[in-house]
N, C-alpha and C. Protein backbone atom coordinates (compact mmCIF):
# COMPACT_ATOMS: atom_id res chain seq x y z
N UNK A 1 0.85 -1.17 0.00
CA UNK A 1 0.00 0.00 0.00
C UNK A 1 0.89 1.23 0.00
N UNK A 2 0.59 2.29 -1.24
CA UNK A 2 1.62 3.40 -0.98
C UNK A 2 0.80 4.30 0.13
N UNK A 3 2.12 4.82 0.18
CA UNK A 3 2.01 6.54 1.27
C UNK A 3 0.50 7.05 1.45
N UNK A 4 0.17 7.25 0.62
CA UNK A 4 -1.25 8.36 0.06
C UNK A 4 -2.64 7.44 0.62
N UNK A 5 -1.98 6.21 0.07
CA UNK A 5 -3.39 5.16 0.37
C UNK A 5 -3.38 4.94 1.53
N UNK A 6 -2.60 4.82 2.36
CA UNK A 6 -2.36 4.35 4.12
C UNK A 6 -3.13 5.46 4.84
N UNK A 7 -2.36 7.02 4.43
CA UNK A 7 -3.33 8.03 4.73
C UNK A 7 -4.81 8.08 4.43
N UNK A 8 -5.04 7.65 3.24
CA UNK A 8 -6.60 8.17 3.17
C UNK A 8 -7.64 7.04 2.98
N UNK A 9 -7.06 5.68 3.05
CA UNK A 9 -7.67 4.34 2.99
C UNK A 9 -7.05 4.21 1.13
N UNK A 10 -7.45 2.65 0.47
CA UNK A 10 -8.08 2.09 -0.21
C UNK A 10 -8.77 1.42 -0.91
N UNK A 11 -9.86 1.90 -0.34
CA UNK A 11 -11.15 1.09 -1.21
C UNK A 11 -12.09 2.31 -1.43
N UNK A 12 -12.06 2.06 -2.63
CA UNK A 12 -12.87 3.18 -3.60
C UNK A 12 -14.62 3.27 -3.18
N UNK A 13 -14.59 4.27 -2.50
CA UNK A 13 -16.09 4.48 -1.67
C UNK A 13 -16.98 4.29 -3.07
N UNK A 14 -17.15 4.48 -4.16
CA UNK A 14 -18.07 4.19 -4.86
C UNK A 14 -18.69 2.74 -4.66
N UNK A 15 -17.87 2.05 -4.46
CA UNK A 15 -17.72 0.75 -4.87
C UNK A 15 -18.49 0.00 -3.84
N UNK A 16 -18.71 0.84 -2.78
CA UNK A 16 -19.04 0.22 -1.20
C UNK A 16 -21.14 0.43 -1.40
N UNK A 17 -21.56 -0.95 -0.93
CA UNK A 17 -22.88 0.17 -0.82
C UNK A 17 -23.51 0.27 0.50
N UNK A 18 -22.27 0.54 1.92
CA UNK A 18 -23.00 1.85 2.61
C UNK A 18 -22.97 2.97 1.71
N UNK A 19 -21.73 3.32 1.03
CA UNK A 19 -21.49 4.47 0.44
C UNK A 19 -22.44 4.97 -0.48
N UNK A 20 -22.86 3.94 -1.29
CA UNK A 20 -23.85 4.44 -1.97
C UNK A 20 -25.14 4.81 -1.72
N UNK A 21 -25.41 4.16 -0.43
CA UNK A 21 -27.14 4.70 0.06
C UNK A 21 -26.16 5.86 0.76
N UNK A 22 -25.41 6.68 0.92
CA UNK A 22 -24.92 7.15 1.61
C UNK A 22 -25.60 8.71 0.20
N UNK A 23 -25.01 8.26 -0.36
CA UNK A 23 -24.22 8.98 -2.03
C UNK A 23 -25.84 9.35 -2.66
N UNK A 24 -26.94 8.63 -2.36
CA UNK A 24 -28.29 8.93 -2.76
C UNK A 24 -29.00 10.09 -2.01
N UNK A 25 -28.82 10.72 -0.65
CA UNK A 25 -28.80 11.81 -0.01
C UNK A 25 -28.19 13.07 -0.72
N UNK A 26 -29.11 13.86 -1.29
CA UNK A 26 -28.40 15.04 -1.87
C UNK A 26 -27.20 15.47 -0.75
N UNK A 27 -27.51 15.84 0.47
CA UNK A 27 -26.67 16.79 1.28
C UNK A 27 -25.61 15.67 1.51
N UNK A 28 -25.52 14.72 1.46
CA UNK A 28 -24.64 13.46 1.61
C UNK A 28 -23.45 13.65 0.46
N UNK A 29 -24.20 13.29 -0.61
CA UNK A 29 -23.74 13.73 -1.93
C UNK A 29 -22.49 15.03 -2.08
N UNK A 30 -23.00 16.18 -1.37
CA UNK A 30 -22.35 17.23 -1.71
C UNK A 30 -20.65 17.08 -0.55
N UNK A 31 -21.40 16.35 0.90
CA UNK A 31 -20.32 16.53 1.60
C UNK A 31 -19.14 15.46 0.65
N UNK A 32 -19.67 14.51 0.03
CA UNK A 32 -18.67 13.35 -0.82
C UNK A 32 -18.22 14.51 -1.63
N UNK A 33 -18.72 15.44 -2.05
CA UNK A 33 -17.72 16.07 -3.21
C UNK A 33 -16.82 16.79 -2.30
N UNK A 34 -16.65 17.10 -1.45
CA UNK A 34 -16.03 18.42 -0.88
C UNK A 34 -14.75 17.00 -0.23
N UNK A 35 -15.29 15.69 0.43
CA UNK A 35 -14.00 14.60 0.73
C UNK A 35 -13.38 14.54 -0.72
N UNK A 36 -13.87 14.57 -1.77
CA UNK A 36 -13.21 14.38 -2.76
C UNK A 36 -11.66 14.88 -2.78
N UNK A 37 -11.75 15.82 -2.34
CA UNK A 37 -10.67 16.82 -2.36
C UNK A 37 -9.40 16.25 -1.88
N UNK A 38 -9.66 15.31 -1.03
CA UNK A 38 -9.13 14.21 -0.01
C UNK A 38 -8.76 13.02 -0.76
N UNK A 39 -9.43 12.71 -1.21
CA UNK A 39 -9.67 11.19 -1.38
C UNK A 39 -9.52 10.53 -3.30
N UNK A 40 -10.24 11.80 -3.85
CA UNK A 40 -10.06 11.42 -5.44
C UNK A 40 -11.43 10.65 -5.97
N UNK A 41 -11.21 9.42 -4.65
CA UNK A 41 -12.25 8.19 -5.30
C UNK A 41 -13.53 8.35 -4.99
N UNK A 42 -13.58 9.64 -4.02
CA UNK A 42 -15.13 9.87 -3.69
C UNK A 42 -15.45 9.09 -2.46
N UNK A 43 -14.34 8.35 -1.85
CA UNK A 43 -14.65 8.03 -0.43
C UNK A 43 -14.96 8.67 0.48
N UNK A 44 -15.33 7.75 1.48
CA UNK A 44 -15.82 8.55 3.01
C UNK A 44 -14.91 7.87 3.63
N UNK A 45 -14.76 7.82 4.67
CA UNK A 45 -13.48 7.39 5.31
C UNK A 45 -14.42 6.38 6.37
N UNK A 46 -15.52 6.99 6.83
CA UNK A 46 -16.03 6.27 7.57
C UNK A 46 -16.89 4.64 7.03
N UNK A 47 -16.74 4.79 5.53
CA UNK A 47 -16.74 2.91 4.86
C UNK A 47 -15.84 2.81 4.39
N UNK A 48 -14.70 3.79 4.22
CA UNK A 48 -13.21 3.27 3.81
C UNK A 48 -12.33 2.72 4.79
N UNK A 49 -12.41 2.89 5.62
CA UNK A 49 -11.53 2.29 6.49
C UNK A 49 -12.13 1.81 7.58
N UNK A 50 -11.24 0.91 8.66
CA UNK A 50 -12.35 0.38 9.66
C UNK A 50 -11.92 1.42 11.04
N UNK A 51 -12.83 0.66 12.17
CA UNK A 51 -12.50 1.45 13.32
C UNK A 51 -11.26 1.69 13.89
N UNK A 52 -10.26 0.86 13.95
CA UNK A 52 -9.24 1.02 14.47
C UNK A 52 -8.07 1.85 13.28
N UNK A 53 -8.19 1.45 11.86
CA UNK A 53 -7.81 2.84 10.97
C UNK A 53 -8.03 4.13 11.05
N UNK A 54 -9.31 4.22 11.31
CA UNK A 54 -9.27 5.60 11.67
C UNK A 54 -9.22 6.52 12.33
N UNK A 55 -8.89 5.51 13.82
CA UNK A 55 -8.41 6.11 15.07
C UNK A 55 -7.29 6.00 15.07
N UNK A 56 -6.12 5.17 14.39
CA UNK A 56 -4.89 4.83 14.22
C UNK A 56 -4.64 6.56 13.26
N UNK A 57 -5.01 6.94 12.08
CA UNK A 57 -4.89 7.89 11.26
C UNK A 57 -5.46 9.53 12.24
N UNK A 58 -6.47 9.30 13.28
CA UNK A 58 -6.48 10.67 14.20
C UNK A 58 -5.76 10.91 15.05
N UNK A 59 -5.31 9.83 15.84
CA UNK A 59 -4.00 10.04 16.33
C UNK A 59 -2.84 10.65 16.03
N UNK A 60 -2.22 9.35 15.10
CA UNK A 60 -1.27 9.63 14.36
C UNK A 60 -0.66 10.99 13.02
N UNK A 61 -1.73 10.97 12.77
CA UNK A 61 -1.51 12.23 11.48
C UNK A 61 -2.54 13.49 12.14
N UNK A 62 -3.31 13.41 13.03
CA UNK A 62 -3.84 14.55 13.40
C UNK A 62 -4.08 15.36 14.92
N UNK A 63 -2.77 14.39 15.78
CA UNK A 63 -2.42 14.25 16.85
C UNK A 63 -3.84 14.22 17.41
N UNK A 64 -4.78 13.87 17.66
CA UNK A 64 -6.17 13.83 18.40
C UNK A 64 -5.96 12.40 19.08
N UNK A 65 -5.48 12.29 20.03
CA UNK A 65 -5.22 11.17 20.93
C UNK A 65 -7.05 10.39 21.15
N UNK A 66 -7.94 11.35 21.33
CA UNK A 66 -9.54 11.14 22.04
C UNK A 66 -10.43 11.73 21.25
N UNK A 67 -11.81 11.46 21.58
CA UNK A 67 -13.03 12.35 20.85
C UNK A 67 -12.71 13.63 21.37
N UNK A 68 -12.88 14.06 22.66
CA UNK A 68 -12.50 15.47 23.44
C UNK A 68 -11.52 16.41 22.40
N UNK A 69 -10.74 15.85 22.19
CA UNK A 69 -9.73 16.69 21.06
C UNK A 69 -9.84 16.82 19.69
N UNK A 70 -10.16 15.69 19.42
CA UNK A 70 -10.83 15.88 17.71
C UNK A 70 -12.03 16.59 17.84
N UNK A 71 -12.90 17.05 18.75
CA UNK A 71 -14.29 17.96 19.14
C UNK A 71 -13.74 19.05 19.02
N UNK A 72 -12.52 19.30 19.79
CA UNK A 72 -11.80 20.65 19.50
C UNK A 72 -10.88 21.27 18.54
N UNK A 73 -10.87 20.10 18.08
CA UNK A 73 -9.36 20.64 16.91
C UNK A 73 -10.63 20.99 15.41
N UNK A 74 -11.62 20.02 15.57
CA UNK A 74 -13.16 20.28 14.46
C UNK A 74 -13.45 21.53 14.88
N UNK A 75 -14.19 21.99 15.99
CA UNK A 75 -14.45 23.45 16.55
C UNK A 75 -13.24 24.10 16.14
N UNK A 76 -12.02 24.37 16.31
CA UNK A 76 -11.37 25.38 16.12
C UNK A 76 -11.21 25.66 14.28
N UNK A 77 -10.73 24.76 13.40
CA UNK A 77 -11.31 24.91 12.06
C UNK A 77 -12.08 25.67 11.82
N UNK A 78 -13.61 25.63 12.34
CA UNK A 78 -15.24 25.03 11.92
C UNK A 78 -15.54 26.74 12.31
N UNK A 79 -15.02 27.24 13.48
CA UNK A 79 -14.98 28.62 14.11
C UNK A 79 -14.46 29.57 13.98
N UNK A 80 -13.36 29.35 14.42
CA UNK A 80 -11.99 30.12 14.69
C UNK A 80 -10.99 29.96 12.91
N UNK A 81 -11.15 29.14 12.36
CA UNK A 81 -10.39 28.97 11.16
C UNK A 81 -9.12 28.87 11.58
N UNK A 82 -8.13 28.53 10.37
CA UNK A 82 -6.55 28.54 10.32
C UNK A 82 -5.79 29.11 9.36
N UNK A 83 -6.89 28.84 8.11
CA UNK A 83 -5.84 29.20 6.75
C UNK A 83 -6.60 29.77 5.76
N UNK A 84 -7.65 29.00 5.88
CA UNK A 84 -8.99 29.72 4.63
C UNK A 84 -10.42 28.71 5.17
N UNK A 85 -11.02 29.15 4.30
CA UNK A 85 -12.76 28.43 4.23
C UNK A 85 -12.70 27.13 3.90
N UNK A 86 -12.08 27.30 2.33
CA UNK A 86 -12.03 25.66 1.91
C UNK A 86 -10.79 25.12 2.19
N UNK A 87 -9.81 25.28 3.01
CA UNK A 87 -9.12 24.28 3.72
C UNK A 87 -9.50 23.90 5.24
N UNK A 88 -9.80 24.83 5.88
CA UNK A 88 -10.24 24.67 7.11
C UNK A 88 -11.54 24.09 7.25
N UNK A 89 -12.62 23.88 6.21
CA UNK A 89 -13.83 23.62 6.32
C UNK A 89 -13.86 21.92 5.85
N UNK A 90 -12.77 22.02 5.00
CA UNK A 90 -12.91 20.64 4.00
C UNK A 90 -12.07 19.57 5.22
N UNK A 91 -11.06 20.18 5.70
CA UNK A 91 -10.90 19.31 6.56
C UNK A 91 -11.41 19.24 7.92
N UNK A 92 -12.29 19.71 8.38
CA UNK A 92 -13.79 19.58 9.40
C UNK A 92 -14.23 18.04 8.65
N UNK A 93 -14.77 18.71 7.67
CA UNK A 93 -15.89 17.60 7.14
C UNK A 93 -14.63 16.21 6.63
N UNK A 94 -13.64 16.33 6.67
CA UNK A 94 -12.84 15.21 6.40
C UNK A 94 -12.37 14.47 7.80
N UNK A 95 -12.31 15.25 9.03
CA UNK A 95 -12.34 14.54 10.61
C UNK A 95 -13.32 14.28 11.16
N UNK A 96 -15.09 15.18 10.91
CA UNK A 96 -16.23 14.42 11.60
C UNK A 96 -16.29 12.96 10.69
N UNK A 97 -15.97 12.40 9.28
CA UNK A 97 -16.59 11.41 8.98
C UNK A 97 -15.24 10.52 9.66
N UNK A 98 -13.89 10.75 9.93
CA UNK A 98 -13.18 10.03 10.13
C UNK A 98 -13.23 9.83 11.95
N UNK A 99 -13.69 10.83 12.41
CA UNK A 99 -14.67 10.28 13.91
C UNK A 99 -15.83 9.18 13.78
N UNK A 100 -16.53 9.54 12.72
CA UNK A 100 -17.53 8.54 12.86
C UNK A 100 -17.12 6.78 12.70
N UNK A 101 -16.33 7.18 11.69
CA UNK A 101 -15.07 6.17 11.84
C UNK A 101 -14.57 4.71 12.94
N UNK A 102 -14.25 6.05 13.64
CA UNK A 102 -13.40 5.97 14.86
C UNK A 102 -14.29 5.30 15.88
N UNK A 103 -15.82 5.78 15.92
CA UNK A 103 -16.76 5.54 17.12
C UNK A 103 -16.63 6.63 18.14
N UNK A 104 -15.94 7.66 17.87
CA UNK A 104 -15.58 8.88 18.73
C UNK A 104 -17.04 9.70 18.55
N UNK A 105 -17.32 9.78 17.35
CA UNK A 105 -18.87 10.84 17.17
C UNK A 105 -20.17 9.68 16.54
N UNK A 106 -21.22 10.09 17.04
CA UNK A 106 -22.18 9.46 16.29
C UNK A 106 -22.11 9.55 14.72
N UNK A 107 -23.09 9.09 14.04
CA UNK A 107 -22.88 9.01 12.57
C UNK A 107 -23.73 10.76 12.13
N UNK A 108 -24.86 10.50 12.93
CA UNK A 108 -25.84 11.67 13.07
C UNK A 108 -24.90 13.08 13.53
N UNK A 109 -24.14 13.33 14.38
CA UNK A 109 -23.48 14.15 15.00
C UNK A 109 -22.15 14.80 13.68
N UNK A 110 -21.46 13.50 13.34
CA UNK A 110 -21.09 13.88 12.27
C UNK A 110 -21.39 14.55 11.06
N UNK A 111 -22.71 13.80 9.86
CA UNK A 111 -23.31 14.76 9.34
C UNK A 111 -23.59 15.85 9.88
N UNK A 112 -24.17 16.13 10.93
CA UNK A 112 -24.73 17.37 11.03
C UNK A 112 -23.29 18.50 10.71
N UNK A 113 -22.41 17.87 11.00
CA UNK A 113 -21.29 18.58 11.39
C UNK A 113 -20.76 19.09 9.66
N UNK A 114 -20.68 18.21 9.18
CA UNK A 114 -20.29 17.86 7.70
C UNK A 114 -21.34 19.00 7.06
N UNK A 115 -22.85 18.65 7.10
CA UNK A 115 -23.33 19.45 6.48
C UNK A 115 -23.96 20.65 6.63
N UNK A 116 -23.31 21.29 7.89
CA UNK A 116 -23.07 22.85 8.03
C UNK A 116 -21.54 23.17 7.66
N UNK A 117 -20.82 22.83 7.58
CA UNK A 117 -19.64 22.59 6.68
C UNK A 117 -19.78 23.02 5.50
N UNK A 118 -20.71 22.05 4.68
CA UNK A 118 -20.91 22.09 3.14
C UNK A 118 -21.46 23.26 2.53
N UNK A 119 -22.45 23.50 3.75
CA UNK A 119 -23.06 24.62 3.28
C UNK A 119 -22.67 25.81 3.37
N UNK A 120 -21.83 26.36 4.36
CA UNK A 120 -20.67 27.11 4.15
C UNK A 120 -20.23 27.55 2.92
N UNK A 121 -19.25 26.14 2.62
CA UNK A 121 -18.63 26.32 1.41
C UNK A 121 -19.41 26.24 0.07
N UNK A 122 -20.84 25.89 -0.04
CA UNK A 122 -21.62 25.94 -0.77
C UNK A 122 -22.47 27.49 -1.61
N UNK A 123 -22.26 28.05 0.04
CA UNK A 123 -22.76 29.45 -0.21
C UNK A 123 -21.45 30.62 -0.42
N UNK A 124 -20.42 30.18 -0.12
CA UNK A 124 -19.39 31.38 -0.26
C UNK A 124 -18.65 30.81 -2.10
N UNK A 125 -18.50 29.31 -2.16
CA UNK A 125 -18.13 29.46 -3.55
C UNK A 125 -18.83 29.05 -4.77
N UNK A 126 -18.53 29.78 -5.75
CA UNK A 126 -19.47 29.70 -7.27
C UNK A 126 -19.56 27.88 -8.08
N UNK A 127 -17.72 27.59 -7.59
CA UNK A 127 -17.79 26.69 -9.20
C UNK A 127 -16.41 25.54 -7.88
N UNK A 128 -16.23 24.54 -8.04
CA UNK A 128 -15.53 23.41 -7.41
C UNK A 128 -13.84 23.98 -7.65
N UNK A 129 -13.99 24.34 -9.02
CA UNK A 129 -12.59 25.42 -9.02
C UNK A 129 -12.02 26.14 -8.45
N UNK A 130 -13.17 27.16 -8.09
CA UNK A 130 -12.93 28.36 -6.83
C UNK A 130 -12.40 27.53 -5.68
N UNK A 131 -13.20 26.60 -5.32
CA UNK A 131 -13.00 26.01 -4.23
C UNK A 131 -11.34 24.95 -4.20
N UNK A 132 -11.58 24.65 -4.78
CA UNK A 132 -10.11 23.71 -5.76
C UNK A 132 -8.68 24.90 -5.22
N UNK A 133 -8.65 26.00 -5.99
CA UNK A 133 -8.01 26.91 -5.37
C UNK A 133 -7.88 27.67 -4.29
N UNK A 134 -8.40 27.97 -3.53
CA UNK A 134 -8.22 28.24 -2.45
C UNK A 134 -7.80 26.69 -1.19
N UNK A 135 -8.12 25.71 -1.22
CA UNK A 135 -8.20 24.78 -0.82
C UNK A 135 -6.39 24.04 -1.08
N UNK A 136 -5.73 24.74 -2.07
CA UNK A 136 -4.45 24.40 -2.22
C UNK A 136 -4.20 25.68 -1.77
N UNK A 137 -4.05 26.79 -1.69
CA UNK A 137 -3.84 27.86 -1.19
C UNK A 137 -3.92 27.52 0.54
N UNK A 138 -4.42 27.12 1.18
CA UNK A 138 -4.81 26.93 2.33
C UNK A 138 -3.51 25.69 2.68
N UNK A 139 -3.81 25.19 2.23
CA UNK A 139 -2.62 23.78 2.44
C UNK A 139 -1.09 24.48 2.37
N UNK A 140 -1.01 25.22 1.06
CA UNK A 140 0.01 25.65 1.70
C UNK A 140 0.97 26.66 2.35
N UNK A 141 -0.33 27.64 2.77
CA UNK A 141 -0.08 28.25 4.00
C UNK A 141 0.20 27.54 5.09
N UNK A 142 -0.86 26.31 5.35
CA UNK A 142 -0.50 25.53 6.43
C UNK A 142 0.59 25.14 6.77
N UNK A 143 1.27 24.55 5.58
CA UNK A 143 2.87 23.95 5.37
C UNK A 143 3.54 25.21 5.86
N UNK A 144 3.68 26.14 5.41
CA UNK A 144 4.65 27.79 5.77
C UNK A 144 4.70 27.63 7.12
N UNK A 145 3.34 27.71 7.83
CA UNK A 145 2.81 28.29 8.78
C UNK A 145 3.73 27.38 9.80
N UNK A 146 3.57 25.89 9.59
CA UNK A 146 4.37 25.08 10.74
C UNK A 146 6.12 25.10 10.23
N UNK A 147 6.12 25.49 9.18
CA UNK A 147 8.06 25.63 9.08
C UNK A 147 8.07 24.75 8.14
N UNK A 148 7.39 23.81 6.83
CA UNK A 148 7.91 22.47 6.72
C UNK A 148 7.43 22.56 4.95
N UNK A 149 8.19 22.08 4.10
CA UNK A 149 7.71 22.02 2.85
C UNK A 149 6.72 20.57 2.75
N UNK A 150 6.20 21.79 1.36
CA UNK A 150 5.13 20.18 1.59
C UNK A 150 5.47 18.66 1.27
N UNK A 151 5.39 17.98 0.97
CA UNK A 151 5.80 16.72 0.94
C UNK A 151 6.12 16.35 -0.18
N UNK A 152 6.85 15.82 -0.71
CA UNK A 152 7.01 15.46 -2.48
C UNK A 152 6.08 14.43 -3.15
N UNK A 153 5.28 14.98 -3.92
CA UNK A 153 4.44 14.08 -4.22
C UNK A 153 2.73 14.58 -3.79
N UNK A 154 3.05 15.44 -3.08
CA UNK A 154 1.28 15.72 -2.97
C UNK A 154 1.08 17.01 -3.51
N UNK A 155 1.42 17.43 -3.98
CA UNK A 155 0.65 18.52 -5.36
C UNK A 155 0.22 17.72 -6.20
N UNK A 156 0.45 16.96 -6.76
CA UNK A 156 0.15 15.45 -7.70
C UNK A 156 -0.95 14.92 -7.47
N UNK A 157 -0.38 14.44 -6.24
CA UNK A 157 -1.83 13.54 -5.77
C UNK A 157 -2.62 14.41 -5.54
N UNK A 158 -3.09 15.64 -4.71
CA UNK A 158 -4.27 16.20 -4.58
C UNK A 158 -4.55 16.35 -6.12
N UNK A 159 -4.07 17.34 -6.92
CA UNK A 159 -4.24 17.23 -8.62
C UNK A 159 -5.24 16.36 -8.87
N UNK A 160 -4.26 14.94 -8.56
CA UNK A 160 -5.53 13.93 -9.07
C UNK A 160 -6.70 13.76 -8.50
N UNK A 161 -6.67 13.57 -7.80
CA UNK A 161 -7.62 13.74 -6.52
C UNK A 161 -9.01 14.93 -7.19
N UNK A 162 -8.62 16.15 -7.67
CA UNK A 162 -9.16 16.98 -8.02
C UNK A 162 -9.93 16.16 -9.26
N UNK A 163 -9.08 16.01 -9.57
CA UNK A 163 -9.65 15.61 -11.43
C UNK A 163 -10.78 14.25 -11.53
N UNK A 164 -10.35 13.51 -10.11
CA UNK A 164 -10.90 12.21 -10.13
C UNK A 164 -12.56 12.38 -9.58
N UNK A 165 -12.35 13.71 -8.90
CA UNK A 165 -13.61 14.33 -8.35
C UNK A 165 -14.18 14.70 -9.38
N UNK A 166 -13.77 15.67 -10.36
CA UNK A 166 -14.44 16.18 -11.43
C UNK A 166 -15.13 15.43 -12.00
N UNK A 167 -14.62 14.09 -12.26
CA UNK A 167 -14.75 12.92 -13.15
C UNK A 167 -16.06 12.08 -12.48
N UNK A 168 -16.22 11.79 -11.30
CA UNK A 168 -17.05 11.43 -10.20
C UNK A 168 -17.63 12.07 -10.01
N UNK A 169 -17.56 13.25 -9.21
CA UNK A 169 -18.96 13.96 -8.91
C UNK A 169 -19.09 15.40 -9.26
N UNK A 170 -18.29 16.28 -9.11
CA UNK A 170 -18.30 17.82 -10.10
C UNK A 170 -18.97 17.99 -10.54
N UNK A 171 -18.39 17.50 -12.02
CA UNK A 171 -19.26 17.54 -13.42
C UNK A 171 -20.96 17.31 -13.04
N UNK A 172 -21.32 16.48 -12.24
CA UNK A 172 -22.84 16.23 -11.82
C UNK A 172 -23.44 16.63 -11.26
N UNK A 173 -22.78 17.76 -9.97
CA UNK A 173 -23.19 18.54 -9.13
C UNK A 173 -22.40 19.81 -8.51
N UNK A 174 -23.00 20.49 -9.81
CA UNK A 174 -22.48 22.13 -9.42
C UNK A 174 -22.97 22.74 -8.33
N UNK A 175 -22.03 23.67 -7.81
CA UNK A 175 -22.23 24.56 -6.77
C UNK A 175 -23.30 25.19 -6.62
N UNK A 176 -23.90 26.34 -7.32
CA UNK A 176 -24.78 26.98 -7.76
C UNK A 176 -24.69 26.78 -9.12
């Protein structure tokens, strides 16, 4: 399993059918485009990976040892911001589904979370592009911000990631 896939699972959420009764929910739907950003394949993390992955991945890559802290590190994003809208928002809605995950948040608690999230970013941008850009803009402020270049290899992969979204869900469901 490479780098990218360990981080974000692999098994292609289309393919799953929680995902897909998941994926039949308009507001469901939209939060999958905004993980896209994440993921490429249109996964959720919470049927991509199992419970102990995705508490292994909040820990580990998002130092959140507990629910208590991933509650707060989501609130501070979700509120307070860090870098922009669509980085700080996209990755909200990319830690409530990877709580739900976890068993740290309900499934219910999550959406809700996800889709005041979406709608956010639903109402401030026009076209997945807008959002596309700023959303790499945000990332790598983030990188500046802690001292550290970004990693070799993930301008690429998000890229694809982007395109694989376009290809999946974009093209099918515009912003406004």
């Amino acid at each position: 399993m490479g780098f990218w896939s360990a981080l974000f699972g692999s098994k292609a959420g289309s393919d799953l059918p929680a995902y897909r009764e998941d994926h039949r929910i308009p507001e469901r739907r939209l939060v999958h485009g905004f993980l896209a950003f994440y993921t490429g394949n249109d996964g959720d993390p919470r049927h991509t990976m199992d419970r102990q992955s995705n508490i292994k991945h909040l820990q580990e890559n998002w130092s959140t040892p507990d629910a208590q802290e991933l509650v707060e590190l989501m609130d501070r994003y979700e509120v307070k911001g860090e870098c922009n809208d669509a980085f700080d928002l996209i990755r909200t809605i990319k830690l409530a589904r990877h709580g739900a995950g976890a068993g740290w948040l309900s499934d219910d608690e999550s959406w809700q979370r996800c889709y005041r999230c979406a709608l956010r970013l639903k109402d401030k941008y026009r076209r997945w592009e807008d959002v596309y850009a700023d959303f790499t803009a945000g990332r790598v402020d983030w990188y500046r911000g802690i001292g550290k270049a970004i990693p070799a290899g993930a301008e690429d992969y998000y890229a694809r990631c982007f395109a694989a979204g376009q290809q999946l869900i974009f093209a099918q469901l515009p912003l406004n």
